[in-house]
N, C-alpha and C. Protein backbone atom coordinates (compact mmCIF):
# COMPACT_ATOMS: atom_id res chain seq x y z
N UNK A 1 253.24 -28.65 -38.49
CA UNK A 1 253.21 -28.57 -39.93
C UNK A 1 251.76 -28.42 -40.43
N UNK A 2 250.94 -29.29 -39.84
CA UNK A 2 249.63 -29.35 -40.26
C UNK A 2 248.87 -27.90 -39.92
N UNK A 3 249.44 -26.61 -38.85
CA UNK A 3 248.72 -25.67 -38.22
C UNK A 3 249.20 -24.57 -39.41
N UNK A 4 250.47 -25.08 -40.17
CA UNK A 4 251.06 -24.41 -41.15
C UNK A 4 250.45 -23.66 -42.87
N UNK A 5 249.66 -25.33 -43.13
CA UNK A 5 249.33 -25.51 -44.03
C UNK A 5 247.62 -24.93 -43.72
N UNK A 6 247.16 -25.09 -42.59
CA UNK A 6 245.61 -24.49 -42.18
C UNK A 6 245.61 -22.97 -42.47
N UNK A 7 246.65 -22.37 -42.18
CA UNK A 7 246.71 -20.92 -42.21
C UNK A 7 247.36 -20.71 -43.26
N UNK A 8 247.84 -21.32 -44.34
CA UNK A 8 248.29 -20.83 -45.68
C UNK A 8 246.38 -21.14 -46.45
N UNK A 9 245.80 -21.68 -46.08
CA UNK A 9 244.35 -21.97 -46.58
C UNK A 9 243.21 -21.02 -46.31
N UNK A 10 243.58 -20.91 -44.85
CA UNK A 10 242.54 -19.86 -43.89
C UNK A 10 243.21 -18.08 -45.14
N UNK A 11 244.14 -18.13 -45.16
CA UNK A 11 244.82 -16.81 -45.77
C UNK A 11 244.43 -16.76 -46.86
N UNK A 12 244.21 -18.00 -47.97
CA UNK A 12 243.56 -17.68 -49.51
C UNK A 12 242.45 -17.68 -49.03
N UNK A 13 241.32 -18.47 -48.16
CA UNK A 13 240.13 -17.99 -47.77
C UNK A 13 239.85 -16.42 -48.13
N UNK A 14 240.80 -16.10 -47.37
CA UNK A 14 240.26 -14.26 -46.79
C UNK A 14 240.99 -13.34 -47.24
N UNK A 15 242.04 -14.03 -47.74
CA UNK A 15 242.12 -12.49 -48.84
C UNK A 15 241.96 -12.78 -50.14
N UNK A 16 242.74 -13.87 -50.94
CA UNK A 16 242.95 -14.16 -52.52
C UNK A 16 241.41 -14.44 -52.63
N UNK A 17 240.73 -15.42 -52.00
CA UNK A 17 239.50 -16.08 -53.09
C UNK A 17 238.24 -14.83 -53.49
N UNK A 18 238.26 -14.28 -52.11
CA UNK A 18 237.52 -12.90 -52.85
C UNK A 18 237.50 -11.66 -53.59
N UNK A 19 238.93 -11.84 -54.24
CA UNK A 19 239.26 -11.40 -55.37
C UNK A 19 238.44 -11.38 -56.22
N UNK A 20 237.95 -13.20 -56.52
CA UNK A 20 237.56 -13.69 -58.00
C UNK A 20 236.61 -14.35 -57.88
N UNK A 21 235.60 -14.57 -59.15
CA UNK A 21 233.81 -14.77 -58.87
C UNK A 21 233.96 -16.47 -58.48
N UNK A 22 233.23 -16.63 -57.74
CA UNK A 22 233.32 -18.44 -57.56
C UNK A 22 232.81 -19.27 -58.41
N UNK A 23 234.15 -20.14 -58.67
CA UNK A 23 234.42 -21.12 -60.01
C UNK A 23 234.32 -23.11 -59.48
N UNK A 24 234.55 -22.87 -57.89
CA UNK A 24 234.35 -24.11 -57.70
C UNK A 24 233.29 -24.78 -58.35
N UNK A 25 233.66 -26.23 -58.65
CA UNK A 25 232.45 -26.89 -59.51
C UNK A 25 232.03 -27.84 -58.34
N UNK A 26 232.64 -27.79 -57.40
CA UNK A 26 232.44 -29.09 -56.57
C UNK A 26 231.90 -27.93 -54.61
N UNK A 27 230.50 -28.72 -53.94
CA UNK A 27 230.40 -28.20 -52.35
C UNK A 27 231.12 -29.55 -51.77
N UNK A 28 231.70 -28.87 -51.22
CA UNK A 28 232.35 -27.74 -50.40
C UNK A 28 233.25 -27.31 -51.31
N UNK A 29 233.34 -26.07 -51.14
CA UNK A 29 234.94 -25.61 -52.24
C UNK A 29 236.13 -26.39 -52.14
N UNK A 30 236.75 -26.32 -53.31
CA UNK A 30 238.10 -27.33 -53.26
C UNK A 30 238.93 -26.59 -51.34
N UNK A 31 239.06 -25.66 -51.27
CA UNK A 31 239.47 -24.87 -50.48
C UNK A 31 239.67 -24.95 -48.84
N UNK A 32 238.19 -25.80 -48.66
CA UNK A 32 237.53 -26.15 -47.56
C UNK A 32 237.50 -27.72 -47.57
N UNK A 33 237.56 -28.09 -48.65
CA UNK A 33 237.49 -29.64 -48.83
C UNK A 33 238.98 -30.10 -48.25
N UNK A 34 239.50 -28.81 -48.67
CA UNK A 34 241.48 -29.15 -48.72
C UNK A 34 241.86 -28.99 -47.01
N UNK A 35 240.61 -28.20 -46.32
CA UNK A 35 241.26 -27.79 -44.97
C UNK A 35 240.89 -29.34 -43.89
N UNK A 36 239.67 -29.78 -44.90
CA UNK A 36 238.97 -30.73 -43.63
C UNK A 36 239.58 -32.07 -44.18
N UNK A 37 240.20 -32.44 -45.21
CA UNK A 37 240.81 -33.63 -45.44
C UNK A 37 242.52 -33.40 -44.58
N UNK A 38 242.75 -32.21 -44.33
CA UNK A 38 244.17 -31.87 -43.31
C UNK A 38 243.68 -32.41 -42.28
N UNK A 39 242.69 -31.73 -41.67
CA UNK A 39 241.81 -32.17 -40.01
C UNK A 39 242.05 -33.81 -39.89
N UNK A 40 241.10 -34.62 -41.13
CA UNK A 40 240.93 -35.68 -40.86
C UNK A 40 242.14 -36.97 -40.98
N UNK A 41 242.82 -36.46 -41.78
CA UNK A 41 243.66 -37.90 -42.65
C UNK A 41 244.91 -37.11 -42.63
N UNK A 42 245.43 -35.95 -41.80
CA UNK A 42 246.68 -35.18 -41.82
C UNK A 42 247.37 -34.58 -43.02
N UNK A 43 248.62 -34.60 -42.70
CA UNK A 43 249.25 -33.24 -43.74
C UNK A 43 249.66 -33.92 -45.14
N UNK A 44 250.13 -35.57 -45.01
CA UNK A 44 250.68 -35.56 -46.01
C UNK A 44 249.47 -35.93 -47.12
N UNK A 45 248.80 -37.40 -46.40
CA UNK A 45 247.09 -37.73 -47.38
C UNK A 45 246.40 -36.55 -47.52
N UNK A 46 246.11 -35.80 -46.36
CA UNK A 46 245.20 -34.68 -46.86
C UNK A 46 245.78 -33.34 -48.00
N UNK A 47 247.00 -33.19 -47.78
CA UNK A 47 247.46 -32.25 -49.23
C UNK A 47 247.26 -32.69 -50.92
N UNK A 48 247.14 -34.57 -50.42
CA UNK A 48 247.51 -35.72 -51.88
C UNK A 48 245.66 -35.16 -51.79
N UNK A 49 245.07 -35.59 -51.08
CA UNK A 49 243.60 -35.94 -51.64
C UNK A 49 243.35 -33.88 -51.82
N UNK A 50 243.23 -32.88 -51.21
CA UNK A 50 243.38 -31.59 -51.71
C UNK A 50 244.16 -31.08 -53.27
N UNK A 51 244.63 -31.59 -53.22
CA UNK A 51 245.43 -31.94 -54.37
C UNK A 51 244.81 -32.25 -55.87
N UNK A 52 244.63 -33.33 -55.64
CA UNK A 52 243.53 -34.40 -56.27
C UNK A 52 242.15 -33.79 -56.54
N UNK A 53 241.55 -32.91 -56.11
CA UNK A 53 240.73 -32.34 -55.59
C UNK A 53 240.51 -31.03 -56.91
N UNK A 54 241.28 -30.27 -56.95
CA UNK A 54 241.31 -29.24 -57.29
C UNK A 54 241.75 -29.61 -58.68
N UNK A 55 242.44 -30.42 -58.99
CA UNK A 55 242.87 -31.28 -60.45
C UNK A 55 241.58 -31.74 -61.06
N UNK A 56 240.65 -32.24 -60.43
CA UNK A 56 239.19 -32.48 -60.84
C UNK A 56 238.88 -31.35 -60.78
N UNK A 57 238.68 -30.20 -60.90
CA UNK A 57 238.07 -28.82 -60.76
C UNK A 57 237.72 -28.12 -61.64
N UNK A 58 237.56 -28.35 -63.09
CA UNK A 58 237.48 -28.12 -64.16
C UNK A 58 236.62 -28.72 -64.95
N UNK A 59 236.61 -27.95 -66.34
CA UNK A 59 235.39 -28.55 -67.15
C UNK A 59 235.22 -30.14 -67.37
N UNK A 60 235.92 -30.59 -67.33
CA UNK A 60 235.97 -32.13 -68.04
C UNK A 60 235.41 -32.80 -66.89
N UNK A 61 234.71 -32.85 -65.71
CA UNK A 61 234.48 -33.14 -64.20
C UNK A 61 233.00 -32.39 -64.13
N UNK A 62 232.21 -33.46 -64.14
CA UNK A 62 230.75 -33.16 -63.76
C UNK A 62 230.74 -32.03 -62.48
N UNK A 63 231.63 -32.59 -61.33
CA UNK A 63 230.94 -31.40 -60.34
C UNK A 63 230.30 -32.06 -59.10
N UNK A 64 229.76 -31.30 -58.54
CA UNK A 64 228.62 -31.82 -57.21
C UNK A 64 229.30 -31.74 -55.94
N UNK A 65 228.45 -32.33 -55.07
CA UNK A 65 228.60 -32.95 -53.40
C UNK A 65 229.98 -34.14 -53.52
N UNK A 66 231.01 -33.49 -52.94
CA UNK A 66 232.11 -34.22 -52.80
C UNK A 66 232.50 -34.08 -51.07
N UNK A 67 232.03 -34.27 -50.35
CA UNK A 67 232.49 -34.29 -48.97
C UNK A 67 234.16 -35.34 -48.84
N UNK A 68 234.98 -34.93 -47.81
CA UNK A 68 236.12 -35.89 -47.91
C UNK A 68 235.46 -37.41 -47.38
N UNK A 69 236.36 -38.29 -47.67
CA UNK A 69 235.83 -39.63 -47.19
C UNK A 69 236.54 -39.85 -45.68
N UNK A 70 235.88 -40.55 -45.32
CA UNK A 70 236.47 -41.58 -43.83
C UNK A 70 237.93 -42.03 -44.21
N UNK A 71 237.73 -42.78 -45.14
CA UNK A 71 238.90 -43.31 -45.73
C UNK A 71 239.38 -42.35 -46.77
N UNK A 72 240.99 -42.86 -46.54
CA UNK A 72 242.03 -41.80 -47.62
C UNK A 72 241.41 -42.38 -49.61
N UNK A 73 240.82 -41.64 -49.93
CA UNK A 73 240.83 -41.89 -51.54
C UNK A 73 241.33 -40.34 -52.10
N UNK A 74 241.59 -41.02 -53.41
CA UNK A 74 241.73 -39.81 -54.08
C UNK A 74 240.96 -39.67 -55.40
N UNK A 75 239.91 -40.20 -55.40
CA UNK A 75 238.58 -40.12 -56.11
C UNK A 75 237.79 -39.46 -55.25
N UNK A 76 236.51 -39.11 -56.14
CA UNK A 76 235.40 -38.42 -55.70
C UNK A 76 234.61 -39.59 -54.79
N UNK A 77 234.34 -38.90 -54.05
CA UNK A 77 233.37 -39.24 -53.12
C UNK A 77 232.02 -39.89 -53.20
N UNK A 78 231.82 -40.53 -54.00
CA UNK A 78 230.16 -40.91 -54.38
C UNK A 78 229.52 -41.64 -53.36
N UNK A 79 229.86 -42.49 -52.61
CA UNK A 79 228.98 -42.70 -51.35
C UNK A 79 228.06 -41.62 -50.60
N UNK A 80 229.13 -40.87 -50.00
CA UNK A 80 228.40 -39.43 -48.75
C UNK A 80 227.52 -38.51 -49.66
N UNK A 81 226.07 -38.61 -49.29
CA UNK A 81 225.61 -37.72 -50.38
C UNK A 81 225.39 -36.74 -48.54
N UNK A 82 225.44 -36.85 -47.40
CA UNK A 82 225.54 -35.62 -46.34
C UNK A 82 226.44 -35.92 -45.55
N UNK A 83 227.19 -35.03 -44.94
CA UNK A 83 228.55 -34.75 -44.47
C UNK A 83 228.63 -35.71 -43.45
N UNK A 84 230.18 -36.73 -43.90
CA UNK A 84 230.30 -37.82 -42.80
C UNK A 84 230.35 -37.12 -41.42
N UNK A 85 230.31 -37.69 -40.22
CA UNK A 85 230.76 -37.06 -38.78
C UNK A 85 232.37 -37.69 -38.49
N UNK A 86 233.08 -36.80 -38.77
CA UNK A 86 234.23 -37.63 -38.52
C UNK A 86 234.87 -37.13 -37.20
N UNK A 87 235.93 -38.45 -36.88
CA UNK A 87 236.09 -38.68 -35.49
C UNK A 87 237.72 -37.63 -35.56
N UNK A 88 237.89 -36.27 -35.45
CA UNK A 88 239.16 -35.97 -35.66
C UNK A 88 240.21 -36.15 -34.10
């Protein structure tokens, strides 16, 4: 399931997102944020926190360095200001 959801991501990667000028407000793109919270915390937390993710993605949301956390949240990230090493 989880190899499912990587390649419905890897596929807007490479064809849809370069359609359109880049709007992410948040590094890493919601996109990539959404593939490595799958890696780390699996299909069902990592779709909730991807999810979550892209719902903050808009004007009302400062923005910035949001790396996923160690732990499952579905808030922004304010601890990791450089990319945790996680144990997948």
């Amino acid at each position: 399931m989880q190899k499912f959801f990587i390649l419905l991501i890897r596929g807007y990667q490479r064809f849809i997102s370069p359609l359109f000028p880049p709007s992410c407000r948040y590094y890493p793109s919601c996109s990539s944020y959404m593939l490595e919270a799958l890696k780390v915390h699996g299909v069902f937390k990592g779709l909730l926190m991807g999810i979550a993710r892209v719902l903050r993605c808009n004007p009302l949301f400062k923005g910035g360095i949001d790396y996923v956390p160690e732990n499952f949240s579905l808030r922004k990230n304010k601890e990791d200001k450089e990319k945790p090493q996680y144990k997948y």
